[in-house]
PDB file of N, CA and C in Angstrom:
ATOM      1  N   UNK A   1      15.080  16.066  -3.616  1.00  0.00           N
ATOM      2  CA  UNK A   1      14.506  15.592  -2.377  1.00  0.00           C
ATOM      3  C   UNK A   1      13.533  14.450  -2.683  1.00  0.00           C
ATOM      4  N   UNK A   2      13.355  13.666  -1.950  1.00  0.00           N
ATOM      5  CA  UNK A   2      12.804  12.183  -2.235  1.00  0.00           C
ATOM      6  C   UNK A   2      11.180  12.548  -1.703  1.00  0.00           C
ATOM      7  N   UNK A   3      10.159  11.703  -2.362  1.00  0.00           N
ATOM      8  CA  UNK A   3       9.078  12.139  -2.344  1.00  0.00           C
ATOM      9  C   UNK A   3       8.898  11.353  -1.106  1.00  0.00           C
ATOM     10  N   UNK A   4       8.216  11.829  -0.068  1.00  0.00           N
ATOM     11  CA  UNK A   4       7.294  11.388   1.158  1.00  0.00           C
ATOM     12  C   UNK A   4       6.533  10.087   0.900  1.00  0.00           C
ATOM     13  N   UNK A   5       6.986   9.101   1.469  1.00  0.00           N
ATOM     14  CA  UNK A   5       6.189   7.835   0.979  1.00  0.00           C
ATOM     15  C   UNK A   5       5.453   7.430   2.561  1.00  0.00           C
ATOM     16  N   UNK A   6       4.217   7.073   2.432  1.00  0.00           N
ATOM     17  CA  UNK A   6       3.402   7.034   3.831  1.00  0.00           C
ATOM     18  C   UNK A   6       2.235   5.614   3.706  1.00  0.00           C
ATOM     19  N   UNK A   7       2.219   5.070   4.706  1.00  0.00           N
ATOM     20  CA  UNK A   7       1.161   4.057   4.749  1.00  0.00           C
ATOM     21  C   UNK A   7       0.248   4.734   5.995  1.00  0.00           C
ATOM     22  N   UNK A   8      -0.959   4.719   6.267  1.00  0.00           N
ATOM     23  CA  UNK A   8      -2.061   4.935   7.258  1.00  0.00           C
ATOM     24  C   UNK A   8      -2.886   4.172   7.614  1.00  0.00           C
ATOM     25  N   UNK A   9      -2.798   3.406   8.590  1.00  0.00           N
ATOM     26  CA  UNK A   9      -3.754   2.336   8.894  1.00  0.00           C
ATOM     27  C   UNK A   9      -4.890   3.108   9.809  1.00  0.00           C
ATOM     28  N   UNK A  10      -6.330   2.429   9.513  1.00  0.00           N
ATOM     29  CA  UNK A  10      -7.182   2.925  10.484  1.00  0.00           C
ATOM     30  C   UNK A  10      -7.481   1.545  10.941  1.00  0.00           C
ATOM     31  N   UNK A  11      -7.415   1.556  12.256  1.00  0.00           N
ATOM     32  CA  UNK A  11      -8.912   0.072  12.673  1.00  0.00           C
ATOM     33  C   UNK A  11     -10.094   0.406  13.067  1.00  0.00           C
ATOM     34  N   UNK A  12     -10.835   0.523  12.403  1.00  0.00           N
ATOM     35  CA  UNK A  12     -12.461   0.706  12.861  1.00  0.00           C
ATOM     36  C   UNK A  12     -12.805   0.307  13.880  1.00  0.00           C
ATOM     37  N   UNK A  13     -13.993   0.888  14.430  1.00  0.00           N
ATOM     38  CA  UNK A  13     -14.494   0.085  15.516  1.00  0.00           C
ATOM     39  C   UNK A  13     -15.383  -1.055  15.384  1.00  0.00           C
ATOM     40  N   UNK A  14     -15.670  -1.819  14.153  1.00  0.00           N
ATOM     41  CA  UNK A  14     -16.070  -3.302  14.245  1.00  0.00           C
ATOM     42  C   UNK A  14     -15.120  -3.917  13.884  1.00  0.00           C
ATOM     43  N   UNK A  15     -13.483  -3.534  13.952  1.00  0.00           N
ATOM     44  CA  UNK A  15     -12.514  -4.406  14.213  1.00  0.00           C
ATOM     45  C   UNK A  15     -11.579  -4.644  12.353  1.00  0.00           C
ATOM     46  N   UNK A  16     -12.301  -3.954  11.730  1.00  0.00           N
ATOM     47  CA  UNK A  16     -11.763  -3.831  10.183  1.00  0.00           C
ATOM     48  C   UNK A  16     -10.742  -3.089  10.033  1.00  0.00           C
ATOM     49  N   UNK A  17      -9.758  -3.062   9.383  1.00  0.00           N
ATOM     50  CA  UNK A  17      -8.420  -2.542   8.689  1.00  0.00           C
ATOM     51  C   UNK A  17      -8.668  -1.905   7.455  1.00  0.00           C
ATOM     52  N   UNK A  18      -8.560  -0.636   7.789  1.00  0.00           N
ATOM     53  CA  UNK A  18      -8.487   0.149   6.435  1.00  0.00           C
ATOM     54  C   UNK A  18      -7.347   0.708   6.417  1.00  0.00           C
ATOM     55  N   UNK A  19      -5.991   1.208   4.893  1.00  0.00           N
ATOM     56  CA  UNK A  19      -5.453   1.275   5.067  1.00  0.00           C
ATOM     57  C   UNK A  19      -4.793   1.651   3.887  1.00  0.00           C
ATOM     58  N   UNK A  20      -4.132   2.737   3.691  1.00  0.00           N
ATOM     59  CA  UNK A  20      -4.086   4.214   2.426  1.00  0.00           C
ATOM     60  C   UNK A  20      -2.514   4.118   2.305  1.00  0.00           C
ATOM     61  N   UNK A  21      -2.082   3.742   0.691  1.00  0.00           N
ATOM     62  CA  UNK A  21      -0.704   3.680   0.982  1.00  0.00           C
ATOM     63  C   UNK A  21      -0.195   5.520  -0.415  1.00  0.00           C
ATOM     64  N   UNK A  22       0.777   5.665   0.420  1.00  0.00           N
ATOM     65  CA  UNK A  22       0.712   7.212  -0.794  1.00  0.00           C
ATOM     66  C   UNK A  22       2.277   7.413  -0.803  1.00  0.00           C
ATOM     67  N   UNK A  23       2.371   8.025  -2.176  1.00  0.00           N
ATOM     68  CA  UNK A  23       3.841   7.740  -2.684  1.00  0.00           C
ATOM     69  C   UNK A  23       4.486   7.030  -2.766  1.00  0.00           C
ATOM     70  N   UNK A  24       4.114   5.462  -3.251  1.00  0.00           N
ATOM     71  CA  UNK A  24       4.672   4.741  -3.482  1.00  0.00           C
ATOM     72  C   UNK A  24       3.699   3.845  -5.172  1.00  0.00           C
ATOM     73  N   UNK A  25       4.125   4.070  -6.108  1.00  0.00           N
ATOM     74  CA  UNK A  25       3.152   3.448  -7.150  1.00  0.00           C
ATOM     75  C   UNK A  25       3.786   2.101  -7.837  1.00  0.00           C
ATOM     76  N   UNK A  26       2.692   1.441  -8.337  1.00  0.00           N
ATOM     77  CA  UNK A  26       2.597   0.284  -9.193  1.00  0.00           C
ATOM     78  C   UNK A  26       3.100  -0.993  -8.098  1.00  0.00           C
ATOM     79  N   UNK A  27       3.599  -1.681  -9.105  1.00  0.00           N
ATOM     80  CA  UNK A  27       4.063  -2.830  -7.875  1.00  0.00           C
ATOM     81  C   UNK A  27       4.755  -2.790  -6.978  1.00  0.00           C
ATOM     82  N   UNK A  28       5.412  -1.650  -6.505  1.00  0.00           N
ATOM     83  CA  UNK A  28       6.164  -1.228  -5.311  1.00  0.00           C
ATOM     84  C   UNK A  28       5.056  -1.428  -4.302  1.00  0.00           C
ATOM     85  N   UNK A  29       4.128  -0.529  -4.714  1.00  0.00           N
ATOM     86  CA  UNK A  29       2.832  -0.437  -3.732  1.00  0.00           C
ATOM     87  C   UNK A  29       1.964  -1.793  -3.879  1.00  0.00           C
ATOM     88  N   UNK A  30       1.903  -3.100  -4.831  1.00  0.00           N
ATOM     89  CA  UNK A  30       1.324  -3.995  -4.840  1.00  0.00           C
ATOM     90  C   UNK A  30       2.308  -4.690  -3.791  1.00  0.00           C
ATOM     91  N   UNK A  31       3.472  -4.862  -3.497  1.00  0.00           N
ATOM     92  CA  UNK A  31       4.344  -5.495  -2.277  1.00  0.00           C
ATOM     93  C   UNK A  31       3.831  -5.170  -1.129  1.00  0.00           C
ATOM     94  N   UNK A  32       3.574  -3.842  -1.142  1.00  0.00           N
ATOM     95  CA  UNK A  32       3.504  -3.423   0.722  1.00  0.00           C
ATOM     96  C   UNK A  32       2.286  -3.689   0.673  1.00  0.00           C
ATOM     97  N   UNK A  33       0.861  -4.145  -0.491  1.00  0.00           N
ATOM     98  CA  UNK A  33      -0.194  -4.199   0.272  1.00  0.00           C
ATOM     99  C   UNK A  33      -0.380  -5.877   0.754  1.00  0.00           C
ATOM    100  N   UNK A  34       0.496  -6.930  -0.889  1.00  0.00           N
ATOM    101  CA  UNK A  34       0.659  -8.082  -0.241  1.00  0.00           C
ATOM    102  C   UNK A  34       0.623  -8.424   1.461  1.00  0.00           C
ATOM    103  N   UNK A  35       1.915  -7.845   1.797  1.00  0.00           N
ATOM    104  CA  UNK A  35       2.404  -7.606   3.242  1.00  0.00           C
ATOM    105  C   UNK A  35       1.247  -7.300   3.963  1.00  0.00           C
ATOM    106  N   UNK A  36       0.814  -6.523   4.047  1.00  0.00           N
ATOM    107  CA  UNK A  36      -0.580  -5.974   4.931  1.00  0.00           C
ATOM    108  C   UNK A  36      -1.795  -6.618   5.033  1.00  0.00           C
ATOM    109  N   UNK A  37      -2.055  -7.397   3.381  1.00  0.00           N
ATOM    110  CA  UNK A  37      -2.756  -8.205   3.591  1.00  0.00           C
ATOM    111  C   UNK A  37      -3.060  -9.796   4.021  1.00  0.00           C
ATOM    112  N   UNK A  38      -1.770  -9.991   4.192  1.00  0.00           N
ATOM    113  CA  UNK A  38      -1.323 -10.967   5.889  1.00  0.00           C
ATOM    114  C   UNK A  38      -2.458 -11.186   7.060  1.00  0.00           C
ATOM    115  N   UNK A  39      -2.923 -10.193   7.135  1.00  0.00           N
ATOM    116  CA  UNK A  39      -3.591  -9.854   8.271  1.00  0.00           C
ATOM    117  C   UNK A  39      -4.926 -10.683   8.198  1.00  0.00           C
ATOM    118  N   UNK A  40      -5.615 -10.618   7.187  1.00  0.00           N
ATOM    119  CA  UNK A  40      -7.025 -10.982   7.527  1.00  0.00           C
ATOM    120  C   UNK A  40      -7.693 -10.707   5.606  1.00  0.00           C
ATOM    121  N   UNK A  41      -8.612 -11.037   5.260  1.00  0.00           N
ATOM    122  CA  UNK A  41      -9.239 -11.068   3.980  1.00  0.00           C
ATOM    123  C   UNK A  41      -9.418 -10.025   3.825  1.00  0.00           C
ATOM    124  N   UNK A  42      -9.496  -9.112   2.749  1.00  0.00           N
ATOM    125  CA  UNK A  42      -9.725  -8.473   2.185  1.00  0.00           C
ATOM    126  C   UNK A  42     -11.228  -8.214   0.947  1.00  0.00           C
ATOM    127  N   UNK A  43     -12.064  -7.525   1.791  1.00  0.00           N
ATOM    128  CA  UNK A  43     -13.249  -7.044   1.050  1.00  0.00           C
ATOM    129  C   UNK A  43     -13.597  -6.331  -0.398  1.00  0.00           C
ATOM    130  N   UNK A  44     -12.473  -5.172  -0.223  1.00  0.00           N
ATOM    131  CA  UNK A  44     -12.504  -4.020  -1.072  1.00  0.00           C
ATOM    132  C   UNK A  44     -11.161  -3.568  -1.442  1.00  0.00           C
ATOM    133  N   UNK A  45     -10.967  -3.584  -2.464  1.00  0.00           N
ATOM    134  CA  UNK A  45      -9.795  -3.035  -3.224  1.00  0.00           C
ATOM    135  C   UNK A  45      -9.909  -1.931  -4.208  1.00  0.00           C
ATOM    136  N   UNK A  46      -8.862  -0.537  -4.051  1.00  0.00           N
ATOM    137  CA  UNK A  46      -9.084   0.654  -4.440  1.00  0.00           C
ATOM    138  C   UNK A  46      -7.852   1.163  -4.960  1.00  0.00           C
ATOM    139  N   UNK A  47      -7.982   1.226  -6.171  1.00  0.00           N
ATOM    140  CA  UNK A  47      -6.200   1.346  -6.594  1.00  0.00           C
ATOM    141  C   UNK A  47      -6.761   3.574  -7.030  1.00  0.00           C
ATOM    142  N   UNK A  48      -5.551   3.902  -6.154  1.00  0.00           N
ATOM    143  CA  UNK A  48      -5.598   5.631  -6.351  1.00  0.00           C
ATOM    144  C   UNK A  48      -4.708   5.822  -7.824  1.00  0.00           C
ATOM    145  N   UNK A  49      -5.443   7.168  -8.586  1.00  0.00           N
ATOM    146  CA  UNK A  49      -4.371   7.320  -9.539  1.00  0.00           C
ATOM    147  C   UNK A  49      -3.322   7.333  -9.952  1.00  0.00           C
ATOM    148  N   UNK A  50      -2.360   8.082  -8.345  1.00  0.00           N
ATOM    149  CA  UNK A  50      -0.929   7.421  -8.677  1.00  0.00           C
ATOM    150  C   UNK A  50      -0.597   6.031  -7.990  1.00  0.00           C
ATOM    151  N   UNK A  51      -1.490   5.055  -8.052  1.00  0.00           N
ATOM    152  CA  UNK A  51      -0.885   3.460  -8.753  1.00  0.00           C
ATOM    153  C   UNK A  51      -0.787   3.714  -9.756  1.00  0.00           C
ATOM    154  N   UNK A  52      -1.010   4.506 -11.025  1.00  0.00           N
ATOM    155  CA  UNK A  52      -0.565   4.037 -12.608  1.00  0.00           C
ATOM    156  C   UNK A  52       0.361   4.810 -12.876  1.00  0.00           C
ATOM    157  N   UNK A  53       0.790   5.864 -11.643  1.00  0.00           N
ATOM    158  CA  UNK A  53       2.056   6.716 -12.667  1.00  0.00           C
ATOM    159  C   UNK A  53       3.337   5.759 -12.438  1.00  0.00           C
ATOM    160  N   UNK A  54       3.781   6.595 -13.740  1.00  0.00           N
ATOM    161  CA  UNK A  54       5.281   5.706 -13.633  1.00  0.00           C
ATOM    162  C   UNK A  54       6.203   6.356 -12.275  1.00  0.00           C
ATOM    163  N   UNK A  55       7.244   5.123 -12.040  1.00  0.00           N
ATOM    164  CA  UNK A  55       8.134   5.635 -10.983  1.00  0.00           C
ATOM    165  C   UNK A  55       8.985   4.329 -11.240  1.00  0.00           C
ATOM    166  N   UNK A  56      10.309   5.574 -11.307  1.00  0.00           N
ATOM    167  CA  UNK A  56      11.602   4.686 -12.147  1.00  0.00           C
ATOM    168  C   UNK A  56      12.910   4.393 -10.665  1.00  0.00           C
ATOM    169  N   UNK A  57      11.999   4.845  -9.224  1.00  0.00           N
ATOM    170  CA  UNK A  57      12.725   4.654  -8.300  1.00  0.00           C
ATOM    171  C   UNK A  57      13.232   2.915  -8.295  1.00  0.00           C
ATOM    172  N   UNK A  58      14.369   2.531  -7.102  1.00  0.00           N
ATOM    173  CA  UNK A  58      14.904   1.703  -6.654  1.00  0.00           C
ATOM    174  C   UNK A  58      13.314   0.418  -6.635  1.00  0.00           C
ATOM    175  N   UNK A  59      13.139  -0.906  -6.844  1.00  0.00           N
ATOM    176  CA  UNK A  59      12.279  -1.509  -6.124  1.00  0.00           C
ATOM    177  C   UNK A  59      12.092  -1.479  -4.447  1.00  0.00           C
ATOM    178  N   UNK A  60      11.007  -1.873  -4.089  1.00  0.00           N
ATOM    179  CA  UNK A  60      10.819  -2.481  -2.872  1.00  0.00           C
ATOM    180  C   UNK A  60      10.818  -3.816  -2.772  1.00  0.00           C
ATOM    181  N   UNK A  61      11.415  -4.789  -2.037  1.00  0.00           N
ATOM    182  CA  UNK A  61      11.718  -6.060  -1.300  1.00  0.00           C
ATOM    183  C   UNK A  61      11.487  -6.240  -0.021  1.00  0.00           C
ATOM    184  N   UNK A  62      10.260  -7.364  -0.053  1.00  0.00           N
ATOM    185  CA  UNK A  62      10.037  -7.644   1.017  1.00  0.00           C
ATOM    186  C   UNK A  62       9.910  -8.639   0.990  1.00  0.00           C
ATOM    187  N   UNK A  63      10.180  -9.516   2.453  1.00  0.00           N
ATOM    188  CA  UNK A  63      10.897 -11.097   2.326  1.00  0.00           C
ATOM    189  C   UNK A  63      10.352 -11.292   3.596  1.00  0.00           C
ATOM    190  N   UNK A  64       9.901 -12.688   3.715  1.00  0.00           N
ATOM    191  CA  UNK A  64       8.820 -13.214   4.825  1.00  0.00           C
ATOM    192  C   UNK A  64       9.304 -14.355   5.422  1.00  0.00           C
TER     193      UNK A  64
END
């Protein structure tokens, strides 16, 4: 069974984007935050432990 892969956006109420990506690691997850960070600058960057595990899944492609 394929692991649950999830993004969670919050928008605060002074209008900021926070935004938790899970089950998806390393540069798979450096693509989807590229993508997200489209939006507007970025303050704070927080890489969770599994960004460093390995994962020998398919890539992600994303094209703009």
């Amino acid at each position: 069974m394929p692991k649950k892969q999830e993004i969670a956006i919050t928008v605060l109420p002074d209008g900021r984007i926070e935004y938790t990506i899970q089950g998806i690691k390393g540069a798979q997850c450096d693509n989807i935050s590229q993508l997200l960070e489209i939006l507007g600058r970025v303050d704070q960057e927080k890489k969770t432990g599994e960004y460093y595990e390995s994962d020998h899944a398919p890539g992600v492609v994303i094209q703009h």
